[in-house]
PDB file of N, CA and C in Angstrom:
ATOM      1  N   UNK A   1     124.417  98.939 120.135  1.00  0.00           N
ATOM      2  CA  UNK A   1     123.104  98.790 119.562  1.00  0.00           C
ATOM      3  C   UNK A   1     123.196  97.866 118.346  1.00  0.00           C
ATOM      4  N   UNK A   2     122.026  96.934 118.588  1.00  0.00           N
ATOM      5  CA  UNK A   2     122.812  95.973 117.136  1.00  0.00           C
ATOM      6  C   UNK A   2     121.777  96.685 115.863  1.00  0.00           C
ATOM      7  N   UNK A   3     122.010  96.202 114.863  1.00  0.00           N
ATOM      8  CA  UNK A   3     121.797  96.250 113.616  1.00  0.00           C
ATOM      9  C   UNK A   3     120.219  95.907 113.112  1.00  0.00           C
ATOM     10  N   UNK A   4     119.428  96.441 113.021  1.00  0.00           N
ATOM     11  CA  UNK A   4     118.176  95.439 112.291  1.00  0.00           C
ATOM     12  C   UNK A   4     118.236  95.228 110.455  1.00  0.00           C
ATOM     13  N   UNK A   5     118.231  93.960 110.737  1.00  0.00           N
ATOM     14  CA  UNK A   5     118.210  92.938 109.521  1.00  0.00           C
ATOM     15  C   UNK A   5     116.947  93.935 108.728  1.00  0.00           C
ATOM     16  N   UNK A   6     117.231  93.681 107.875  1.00  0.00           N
ATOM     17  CA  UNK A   6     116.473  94.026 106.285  1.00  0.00           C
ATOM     18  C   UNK A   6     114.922  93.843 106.364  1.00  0.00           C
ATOM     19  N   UNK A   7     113.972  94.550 105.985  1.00  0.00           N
ATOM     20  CA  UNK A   7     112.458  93.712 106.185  1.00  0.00           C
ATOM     21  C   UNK A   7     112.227  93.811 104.477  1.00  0.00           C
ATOM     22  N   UNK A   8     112.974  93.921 103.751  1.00  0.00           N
ATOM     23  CA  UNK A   8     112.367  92.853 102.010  1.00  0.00           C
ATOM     24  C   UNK A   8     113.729  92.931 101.743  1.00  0.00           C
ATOM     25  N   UNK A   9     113.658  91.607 100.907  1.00  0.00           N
ATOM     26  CA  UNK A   9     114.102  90.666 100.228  1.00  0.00           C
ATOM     27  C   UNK A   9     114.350  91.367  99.213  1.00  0.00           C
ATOM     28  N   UNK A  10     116.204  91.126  98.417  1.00  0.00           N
ATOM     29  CA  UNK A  10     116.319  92.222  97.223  1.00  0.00           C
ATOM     30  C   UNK A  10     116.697  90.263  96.467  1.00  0.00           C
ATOM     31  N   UNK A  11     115.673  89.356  95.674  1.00  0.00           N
ATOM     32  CA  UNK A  11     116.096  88.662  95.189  1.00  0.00           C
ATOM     33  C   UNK A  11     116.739  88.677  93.864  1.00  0.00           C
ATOM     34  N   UNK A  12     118.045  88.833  93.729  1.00  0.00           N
ATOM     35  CA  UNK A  12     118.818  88.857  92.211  1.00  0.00           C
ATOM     36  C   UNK A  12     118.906  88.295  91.406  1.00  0.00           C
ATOM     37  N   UNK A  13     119.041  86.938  91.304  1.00  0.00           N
ATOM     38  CA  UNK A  13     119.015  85.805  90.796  1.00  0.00           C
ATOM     39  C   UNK A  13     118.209  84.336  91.217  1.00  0.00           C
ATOM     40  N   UNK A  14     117.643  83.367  90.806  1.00  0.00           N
ATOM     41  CA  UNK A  14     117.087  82.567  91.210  1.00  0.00           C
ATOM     42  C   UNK A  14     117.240  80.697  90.415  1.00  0.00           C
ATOM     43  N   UNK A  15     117.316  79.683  90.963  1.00  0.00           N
ATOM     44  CA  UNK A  15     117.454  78.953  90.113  1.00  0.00           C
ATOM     45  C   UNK A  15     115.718  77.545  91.342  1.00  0.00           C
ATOM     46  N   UNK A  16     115.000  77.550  90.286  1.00  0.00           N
ATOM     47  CA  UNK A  16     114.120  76.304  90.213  1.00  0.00           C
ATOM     48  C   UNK A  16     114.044  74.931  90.325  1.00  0.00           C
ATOM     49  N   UNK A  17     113.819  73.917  90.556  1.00  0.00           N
ATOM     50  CA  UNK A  17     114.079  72.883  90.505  1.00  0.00           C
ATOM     51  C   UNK A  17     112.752  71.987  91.031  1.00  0.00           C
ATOM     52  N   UNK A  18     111.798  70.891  90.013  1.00  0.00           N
ATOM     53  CA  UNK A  18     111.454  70.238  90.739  1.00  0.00           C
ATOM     54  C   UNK A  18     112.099  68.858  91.521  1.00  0.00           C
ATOM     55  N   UNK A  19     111.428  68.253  92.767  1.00  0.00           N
ATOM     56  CA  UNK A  19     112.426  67.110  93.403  1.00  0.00           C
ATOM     57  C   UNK A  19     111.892  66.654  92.760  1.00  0.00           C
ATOM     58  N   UNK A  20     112.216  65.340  92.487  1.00  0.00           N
ATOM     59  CA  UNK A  20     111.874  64.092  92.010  1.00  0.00           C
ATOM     60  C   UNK A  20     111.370  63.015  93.179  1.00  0.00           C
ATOM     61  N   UNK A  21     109.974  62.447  93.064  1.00  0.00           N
ATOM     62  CA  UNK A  21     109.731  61.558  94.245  1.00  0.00           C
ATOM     63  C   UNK A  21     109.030  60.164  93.257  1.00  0.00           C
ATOM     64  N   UNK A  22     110.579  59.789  92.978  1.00  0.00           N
ATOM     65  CA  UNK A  22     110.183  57.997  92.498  1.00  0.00           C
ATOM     66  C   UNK A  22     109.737  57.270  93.169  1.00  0.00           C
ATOM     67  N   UNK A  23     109.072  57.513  94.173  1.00  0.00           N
ATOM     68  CA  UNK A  23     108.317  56.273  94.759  1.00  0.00           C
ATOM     69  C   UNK A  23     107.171  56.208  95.357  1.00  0.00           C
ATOM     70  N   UNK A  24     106.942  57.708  95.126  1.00  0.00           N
ATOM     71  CA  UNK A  24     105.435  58.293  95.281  1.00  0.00           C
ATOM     72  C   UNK A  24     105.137  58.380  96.635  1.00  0.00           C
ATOM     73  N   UNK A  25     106.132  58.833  97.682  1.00  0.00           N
ATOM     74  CA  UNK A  25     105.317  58.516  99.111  1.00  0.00           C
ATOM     75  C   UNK A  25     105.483  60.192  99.495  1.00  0.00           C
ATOM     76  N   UNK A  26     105.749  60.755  98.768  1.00  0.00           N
ATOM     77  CA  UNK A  26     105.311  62.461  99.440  1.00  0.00           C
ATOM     78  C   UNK A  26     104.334  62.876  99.026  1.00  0.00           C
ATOM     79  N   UNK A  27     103.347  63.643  99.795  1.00  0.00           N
ATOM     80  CA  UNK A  27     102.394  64.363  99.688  1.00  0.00           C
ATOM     81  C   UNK A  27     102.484  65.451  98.460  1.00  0.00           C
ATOM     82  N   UNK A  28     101.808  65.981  97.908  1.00  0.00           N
ATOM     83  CA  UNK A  28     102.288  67.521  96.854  1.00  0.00           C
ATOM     84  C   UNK A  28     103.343  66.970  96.273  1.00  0.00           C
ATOM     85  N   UNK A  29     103.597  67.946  95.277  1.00  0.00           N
ATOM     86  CA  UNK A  29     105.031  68.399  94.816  1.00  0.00           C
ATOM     87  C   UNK A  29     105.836  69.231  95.507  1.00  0.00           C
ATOM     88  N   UNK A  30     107.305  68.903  95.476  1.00  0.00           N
ATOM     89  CA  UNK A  30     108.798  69.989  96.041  1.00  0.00           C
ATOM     90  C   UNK A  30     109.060  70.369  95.222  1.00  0.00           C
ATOM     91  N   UNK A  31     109.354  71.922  95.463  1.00  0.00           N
ATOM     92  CA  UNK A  31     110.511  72.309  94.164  1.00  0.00           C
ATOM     93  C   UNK A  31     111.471  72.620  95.551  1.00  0.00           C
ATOM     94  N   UNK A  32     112.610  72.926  94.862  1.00  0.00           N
ATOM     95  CA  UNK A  32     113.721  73.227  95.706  1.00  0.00           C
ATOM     96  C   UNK A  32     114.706  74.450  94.676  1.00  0.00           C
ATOM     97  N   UNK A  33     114.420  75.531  95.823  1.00  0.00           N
ATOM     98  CA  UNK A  33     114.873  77.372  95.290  1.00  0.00           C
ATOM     99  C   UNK A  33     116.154  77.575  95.797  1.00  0.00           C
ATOM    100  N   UNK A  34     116.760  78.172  95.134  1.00  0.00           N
ATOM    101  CA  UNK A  34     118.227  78.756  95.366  1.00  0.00           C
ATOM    102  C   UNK A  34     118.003  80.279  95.025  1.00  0.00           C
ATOM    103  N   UNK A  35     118.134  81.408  95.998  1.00  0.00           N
ATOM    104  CA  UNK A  35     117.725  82.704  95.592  1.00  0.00           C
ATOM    105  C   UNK A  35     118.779  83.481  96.044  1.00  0.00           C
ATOM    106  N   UNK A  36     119.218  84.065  95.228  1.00  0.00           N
ATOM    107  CA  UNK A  36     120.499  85.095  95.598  1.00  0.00           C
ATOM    108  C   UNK A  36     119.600  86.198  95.979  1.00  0.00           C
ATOM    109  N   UNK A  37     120.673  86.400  96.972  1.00  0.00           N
ATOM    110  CA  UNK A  37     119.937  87.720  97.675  1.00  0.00           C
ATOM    111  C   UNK A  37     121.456  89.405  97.833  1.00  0.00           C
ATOM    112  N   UNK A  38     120.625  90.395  97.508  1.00  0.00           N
ATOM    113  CA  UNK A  38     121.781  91.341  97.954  1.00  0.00           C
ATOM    114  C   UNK A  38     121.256  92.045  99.356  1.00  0.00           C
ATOM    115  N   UNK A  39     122.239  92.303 100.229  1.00  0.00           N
ATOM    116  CA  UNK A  39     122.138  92.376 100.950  1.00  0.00           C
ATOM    117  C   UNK A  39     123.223  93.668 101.182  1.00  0.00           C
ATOM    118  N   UNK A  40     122.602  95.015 102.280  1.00  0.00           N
ATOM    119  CA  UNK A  40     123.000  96.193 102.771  1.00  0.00           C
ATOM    120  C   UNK A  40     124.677  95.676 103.156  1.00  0.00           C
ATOM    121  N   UNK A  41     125.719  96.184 103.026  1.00  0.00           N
ATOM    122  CA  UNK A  41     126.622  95.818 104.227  1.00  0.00           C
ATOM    123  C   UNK A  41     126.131  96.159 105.649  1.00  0.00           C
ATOM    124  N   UNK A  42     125.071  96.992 106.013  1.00  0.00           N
ATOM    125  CA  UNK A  42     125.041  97.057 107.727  1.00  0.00           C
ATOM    126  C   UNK A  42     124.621  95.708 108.208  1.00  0.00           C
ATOM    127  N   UNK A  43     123.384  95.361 107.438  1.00  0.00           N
ATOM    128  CA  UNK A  43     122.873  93.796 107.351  1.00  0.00           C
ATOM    129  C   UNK A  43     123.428  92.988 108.234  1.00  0.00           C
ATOM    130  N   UNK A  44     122.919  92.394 109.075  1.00  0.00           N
ATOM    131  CA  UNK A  44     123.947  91.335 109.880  1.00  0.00           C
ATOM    132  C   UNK A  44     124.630  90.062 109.323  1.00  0.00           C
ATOM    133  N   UNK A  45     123.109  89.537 108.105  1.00  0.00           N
ATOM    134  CA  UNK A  45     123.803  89.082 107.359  1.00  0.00           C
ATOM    135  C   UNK A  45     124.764  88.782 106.127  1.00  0.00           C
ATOM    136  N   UNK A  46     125.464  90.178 106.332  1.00  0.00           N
ATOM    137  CA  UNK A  46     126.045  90.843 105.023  1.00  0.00           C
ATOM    138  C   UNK A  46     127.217  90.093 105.153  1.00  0.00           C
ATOM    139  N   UNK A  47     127.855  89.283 103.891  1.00  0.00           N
ATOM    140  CA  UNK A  47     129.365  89.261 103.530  1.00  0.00           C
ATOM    141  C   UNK A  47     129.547  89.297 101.901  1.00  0.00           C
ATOM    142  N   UNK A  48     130.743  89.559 102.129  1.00  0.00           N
ATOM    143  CA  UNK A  48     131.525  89.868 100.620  1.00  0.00           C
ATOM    144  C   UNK A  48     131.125  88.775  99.579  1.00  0.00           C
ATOM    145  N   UNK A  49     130.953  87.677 100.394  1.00  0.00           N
ATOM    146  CA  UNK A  49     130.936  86.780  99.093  1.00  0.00           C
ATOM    147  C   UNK A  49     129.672  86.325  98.894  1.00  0.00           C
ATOM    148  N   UNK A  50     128.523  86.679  99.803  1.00  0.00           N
ATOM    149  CA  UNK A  50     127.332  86.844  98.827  1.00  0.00           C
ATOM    150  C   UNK A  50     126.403  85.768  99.720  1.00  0.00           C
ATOM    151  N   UNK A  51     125.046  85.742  99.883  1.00  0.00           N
ATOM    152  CA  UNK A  51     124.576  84.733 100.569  1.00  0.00           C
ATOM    153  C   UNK A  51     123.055  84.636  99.831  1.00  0.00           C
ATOM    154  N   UNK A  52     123.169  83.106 100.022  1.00  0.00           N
ATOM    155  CA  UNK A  52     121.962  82.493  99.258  1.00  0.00           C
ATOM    156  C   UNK A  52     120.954  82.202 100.352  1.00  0.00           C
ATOM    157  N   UNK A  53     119.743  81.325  99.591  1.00  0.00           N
ATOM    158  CA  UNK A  53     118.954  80.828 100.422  1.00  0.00           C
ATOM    159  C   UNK A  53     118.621  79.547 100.050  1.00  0.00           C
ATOM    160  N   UNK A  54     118.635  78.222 100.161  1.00  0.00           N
ATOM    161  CA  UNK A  54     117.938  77.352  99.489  1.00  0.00           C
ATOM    162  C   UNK A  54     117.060  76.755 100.523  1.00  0.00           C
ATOM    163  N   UNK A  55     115.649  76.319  99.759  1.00  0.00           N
ATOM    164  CA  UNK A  55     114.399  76.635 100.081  1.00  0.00           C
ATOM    165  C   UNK A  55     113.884  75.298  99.076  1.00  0.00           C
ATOM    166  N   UNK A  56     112.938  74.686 100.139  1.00  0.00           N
ATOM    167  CA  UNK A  56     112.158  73.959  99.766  1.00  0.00           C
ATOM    168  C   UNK A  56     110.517  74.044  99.626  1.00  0.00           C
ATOM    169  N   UNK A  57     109.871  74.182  98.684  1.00  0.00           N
ATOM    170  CA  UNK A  57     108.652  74.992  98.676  1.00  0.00           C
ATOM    171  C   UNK A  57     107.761  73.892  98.221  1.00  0.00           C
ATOM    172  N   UNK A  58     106.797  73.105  98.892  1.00  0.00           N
ATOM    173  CA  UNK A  58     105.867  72.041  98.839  1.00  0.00           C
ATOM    174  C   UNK A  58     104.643  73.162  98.258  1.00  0.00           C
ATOM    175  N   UNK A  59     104.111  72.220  97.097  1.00  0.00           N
ATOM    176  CA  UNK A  59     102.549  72.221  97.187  1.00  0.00           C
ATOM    177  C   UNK A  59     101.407  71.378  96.844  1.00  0.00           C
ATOM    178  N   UNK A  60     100.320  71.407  97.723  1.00  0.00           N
ATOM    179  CA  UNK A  60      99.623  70.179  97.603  1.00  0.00           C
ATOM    180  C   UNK A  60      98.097  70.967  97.530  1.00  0.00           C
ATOM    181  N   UNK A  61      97.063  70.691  97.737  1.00  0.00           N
ATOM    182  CA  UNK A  61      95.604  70.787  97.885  1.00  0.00           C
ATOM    183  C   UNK A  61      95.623  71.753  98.357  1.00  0.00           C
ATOM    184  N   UNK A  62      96.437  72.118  99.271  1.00  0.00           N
ATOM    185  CA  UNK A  62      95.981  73.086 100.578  1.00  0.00           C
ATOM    186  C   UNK A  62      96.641  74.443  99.756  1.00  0.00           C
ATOM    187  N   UNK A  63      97.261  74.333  99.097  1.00  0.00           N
ATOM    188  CA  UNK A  63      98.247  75.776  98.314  1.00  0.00           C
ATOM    189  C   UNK A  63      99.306  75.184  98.364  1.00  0.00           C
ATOM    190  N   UNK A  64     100.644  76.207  98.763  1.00  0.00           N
ATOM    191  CA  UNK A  64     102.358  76.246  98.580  1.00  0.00           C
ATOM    192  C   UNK A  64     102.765  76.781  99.982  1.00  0.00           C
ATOM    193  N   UNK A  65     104.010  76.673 100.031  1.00  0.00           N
ATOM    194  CA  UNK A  65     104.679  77.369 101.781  1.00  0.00           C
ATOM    195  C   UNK A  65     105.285  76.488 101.591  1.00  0.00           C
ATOM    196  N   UNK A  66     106.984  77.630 102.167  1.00  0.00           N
ATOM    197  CA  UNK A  66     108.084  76.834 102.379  1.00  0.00           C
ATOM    198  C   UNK A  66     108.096  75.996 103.620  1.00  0.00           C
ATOM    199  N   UNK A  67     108.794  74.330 103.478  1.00  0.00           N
ATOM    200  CA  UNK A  67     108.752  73.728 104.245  1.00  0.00           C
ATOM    201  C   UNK A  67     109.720  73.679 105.483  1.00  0.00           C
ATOM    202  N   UNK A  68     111.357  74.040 104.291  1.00  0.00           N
ATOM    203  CA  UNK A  68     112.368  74.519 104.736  1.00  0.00           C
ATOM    204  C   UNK A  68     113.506  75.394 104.571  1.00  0.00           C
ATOM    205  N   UNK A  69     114.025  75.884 104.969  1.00  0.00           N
ATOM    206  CA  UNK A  69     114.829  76.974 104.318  1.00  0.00           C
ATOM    207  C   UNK A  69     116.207  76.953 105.081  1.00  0.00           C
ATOM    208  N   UNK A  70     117.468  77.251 104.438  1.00  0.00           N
ATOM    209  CA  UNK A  70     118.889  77.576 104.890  1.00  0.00           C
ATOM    210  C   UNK A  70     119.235  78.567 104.347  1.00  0.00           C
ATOM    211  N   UNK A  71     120.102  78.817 104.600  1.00  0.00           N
ATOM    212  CA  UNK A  71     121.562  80.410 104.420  1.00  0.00           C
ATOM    213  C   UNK A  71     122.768  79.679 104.435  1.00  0.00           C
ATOM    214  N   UNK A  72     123.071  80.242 102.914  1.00  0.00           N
ATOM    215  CA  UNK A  72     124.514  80.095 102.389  1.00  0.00           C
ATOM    216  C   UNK A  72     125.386  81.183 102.844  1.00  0.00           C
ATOM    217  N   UNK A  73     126.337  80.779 102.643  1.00  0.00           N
ATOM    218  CA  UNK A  73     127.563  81.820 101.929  1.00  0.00           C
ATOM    219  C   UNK A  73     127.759  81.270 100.289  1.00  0.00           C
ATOM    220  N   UNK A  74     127.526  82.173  99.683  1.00  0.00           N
ATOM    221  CA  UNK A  74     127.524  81.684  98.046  1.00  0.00           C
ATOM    222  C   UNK A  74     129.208  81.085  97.678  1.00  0.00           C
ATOM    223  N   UNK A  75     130.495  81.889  97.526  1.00  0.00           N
ATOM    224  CA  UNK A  75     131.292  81.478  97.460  1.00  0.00           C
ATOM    225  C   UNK A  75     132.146  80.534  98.207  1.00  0.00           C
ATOM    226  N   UNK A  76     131.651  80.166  99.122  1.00  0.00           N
ATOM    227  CA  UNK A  76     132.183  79.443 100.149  1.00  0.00           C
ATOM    228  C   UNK A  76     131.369  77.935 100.538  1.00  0.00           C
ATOM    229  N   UNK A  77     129.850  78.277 100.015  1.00  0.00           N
ATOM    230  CA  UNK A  77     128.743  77.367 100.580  1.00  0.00           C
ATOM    231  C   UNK A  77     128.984  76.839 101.685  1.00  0.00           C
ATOM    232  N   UNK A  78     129.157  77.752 102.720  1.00  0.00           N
ATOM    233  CA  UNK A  78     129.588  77.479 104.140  1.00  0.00           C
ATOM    234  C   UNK A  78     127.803  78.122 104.707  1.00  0.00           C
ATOM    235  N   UNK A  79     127.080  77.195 105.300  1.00  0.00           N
ATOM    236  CA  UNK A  79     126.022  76.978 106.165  1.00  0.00           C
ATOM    237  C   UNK A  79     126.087  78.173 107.173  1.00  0.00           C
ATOM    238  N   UNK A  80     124.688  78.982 107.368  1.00  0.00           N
ATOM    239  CA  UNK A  80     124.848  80.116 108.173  1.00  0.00           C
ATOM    240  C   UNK A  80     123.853  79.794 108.827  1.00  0.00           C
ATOM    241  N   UNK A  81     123.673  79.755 110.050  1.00  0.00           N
ATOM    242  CA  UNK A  81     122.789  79.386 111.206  1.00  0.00           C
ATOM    243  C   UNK A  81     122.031  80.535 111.682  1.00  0.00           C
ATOM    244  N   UNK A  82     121.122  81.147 110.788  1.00  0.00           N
ATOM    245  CA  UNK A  82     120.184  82.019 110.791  1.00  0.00           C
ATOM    246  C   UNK A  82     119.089  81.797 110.257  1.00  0.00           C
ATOM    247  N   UNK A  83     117.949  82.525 110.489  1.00  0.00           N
ATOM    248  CA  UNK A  83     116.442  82.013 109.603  1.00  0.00           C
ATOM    249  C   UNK A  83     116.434  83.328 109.245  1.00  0.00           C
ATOM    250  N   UNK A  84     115.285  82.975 108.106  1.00  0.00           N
ATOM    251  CA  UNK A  84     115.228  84.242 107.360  1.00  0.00           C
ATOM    252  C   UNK A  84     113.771  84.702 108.955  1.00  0.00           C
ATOM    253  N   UNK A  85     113.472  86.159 109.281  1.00  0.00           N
ATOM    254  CA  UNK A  85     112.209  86.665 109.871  1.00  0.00           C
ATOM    255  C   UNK A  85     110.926  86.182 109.099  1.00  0.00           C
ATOM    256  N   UNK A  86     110.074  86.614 110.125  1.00  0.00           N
ATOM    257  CA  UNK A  86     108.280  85.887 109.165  1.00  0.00           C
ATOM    258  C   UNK A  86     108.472  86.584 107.985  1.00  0.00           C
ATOM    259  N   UNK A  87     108.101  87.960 108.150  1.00  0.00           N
ATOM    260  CA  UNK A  87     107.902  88.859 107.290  1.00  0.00           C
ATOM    261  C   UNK A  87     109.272  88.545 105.776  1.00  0.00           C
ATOM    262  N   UNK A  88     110.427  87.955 106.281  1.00  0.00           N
ATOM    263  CA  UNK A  88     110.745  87.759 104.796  1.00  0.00           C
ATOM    264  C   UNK A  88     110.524  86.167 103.804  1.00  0.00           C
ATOM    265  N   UNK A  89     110.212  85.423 105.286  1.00  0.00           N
ATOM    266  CA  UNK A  89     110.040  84.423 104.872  1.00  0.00           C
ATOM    267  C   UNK A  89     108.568  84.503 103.842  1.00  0.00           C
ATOM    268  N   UNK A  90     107.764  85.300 104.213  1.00  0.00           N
ATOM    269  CA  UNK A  90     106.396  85.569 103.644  1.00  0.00           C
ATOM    270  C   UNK A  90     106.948  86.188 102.213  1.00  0.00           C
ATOM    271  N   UNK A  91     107.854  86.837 102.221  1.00  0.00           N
ATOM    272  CA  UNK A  91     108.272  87.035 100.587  1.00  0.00           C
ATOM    273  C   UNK A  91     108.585  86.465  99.803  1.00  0.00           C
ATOM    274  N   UNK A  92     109.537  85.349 100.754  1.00  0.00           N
ATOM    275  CA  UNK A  92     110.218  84.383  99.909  1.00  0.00           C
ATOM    276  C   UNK A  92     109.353  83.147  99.357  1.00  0.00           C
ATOM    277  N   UNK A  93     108.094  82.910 100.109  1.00  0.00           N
ATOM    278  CA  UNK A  93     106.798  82.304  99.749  1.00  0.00           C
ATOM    279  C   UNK A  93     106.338  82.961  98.522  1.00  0.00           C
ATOM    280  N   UNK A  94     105.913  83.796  98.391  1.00  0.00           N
ATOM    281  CA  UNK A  94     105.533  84.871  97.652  1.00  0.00           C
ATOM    282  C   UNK A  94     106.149  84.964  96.367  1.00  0.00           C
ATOM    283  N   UNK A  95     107.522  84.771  96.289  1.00  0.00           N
ATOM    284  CA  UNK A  95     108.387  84.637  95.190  1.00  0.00           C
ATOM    285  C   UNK A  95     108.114  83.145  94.857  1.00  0.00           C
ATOM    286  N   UNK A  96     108.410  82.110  95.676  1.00  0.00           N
ATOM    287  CA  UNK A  96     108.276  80.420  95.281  1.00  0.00           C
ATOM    288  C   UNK A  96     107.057  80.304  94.585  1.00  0.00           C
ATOM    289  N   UNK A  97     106.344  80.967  95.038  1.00  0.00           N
ATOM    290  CA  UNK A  97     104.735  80.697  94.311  1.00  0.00           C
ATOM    291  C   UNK A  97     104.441  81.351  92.735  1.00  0.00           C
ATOM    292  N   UNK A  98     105.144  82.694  92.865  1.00  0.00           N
ATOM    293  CA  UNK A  98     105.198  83.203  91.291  1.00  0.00           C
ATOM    294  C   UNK A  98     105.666  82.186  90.436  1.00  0.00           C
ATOM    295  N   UNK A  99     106.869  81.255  90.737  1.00  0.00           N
ATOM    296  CA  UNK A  99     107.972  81.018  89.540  1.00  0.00           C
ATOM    297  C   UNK A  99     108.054  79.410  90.034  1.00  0.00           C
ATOM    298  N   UNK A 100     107.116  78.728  90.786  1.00  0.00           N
ATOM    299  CA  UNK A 100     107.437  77.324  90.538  1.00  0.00           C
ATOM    300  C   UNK A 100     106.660  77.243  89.294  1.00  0.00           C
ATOM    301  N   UNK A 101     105.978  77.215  88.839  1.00  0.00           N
ATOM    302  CA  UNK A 101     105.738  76.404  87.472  1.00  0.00           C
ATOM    303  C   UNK A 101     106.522  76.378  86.463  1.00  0.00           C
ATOM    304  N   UNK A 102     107.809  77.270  86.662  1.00  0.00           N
ATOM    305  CA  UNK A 102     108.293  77.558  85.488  1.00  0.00           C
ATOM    306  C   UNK A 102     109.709  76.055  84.786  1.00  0.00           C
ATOM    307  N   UNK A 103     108.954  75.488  86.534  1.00  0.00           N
ATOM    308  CA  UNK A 103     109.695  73.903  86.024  1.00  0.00           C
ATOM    309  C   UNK A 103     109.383  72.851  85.206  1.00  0.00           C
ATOM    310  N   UNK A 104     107.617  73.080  84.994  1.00  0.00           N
ATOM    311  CA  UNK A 104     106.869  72.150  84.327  1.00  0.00           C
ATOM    312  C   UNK A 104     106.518  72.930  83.046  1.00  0.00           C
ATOM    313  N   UNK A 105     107.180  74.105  82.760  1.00  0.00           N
ATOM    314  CA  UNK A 105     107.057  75.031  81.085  1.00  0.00           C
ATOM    315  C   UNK A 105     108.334  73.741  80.029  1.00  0.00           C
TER     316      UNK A 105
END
């Protein structure tokens, strides 16, 4: 019987960033999120050394929503070929939207 993955997001740490678009041909603003996450050991995506998310979170006219998203391994930054589910991806929206401005403070 396998395992069901987590339905919320325990985010621990977080780091912000707006992109920079010198040449003006993107729509909105990017920020780009790095969110540590803890995670159950049953978790499928549980390891010892910790797994991130980095996340690209556009917003333009229409609102915010991530455009794209990956899975780390934090100590390793070895690429994990998983998506986060709707339901956490909807958190992780949810979180991008609280704390992007805190690039333009």
């Amino acid at each position: 019987m396998a395992t069901e993955r987590m339905r919320r997001l325990n985010i621990t740490e977080y780091q912000v960033e707006l992109v920079k678009d010198p040449f003006g041909i993107l729509s909105g603003k990017r920020y780009e999120f790095l969110l540590d996450l803890e995670l159950d050991e049953e978790d499928e995506l549980y390891s010892p050394h910790g797994i991130y998310v980095k996340a690209v979170y556009m917003v333009d006219d229409e609102g915010g929503r991530i455009i794209k998203h990956e899975l780390y391994e934090r100590t390793t930054n070895r690429f994990l070929s998983y998506d986060l589910e709707d339901d956490e991806l909807a958190e992780a929206e949810a979180f991008c939207l609280a704390h992007y401005k805190e690039t333009e403070e």
